[in-house]
C-alpha atoms as a PDB file:
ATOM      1  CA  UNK A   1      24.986  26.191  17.492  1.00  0.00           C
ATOM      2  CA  UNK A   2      22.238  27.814  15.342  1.00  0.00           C
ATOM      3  CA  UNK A   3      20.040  24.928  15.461  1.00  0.00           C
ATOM      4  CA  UNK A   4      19.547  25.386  19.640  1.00  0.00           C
ATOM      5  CA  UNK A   5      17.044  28.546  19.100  1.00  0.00           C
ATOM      6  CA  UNK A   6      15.248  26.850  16.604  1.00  0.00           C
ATOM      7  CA  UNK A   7      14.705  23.628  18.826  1.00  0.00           C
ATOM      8  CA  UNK A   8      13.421  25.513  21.277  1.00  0.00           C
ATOM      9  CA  UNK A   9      11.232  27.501  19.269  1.00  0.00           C
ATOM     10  CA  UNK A  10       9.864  24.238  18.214  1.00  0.00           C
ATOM     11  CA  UNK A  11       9.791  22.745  21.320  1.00  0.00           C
ATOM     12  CA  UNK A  12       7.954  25.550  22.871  1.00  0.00           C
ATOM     13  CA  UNK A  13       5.199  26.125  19.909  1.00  0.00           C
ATOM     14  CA  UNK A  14       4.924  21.991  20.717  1.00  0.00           C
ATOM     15  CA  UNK A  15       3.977  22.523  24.012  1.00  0.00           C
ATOM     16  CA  UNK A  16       1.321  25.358  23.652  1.00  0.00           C
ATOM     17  CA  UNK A  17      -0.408  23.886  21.005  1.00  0.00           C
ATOM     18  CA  UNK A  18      -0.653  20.564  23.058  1.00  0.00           C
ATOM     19  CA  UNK A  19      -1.446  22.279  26.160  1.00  0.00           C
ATOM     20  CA  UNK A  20      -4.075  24.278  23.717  1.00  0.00           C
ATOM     21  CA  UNK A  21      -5.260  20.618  22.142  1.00  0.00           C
ATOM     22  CA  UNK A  22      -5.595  19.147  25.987  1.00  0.00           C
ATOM     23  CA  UNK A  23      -7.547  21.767  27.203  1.00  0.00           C
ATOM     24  CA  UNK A  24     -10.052  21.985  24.471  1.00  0.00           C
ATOM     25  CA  UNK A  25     -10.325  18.243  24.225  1.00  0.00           C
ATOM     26  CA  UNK A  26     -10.989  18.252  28.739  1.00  0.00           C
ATOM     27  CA  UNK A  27     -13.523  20.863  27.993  1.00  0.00           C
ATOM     28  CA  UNK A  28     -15.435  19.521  24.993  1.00  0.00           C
ATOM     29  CA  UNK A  29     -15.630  16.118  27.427  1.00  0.00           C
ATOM     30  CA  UNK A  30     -17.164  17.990  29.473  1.00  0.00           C
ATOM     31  CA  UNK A  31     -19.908  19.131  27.970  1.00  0.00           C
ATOM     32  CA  UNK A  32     -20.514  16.494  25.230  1.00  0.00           C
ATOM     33  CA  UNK A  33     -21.057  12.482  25.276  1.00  0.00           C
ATOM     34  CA  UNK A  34     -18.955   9.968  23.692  1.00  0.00           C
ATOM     35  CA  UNK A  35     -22.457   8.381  22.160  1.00  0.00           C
ATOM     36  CA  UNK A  36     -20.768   9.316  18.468  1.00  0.00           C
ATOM     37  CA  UNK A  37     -17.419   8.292  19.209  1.00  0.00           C
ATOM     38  CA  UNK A  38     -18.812   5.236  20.179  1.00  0.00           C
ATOM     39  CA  UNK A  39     -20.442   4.592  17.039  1.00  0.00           C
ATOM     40  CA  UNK A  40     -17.491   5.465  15.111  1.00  0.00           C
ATOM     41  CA  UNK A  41     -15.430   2.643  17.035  1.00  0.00           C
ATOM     42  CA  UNK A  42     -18.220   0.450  16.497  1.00  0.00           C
ATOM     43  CA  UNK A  43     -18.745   1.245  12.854  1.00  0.00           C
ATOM     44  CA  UNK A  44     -14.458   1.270  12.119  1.00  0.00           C
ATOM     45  CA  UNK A  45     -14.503  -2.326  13.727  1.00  0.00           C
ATOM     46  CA  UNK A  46     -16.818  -4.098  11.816  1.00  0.00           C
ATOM     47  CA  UNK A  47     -15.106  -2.863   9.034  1.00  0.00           C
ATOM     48  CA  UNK A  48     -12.066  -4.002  10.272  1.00  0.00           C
ATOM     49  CA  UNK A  49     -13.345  -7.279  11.007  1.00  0.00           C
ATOM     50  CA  UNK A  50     -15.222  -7.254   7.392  1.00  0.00           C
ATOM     51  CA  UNK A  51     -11.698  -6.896   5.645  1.00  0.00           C
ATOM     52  CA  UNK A  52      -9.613  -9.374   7.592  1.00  0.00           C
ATOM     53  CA  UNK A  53     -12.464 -11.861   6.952  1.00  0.00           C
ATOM     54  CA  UNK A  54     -12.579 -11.665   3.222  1.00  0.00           C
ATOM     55  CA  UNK A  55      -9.045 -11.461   2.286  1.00  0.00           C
ATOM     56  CA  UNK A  56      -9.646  -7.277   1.358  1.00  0.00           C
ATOM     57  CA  UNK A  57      -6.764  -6.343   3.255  1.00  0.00           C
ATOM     58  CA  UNK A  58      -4.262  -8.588   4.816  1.00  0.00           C
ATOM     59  CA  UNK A  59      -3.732  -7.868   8.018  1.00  0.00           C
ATOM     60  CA  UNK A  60      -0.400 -10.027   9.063  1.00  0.00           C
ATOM     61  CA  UNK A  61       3.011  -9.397   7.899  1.00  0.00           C
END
């Protein structure tokens, strides 16, 4: 029975840092482009690509 309060406590700190995470994220979007987050996808993919083609990292499994 002692481990109700604590769910909830943990369910509701979940929720308001979320909510806090989602509101930030909506407002930095806002403001900002995604011109370095495009990059980043860019750059993480030929890497990806890079390592599947020379046997660095198998990627099956």
């Amino acid at each position: 029975m002692a481990d109700v309060p604590l769910f909830g406590v943990g369910l509701l700190f979940s929720f308001i840092s979320a909510w806090l995470c989602i509101r930030w994220l909506l407002r930095y979007i806002a403001t900002h482009s995604f011109v370095g987050f495009a990059y980043y996808r860019i750059a993480f993919g030929l890497v990806v690509l890079a390592t599947a083609f020379t046997g660095t990292v198998r990627w099956a499994a």
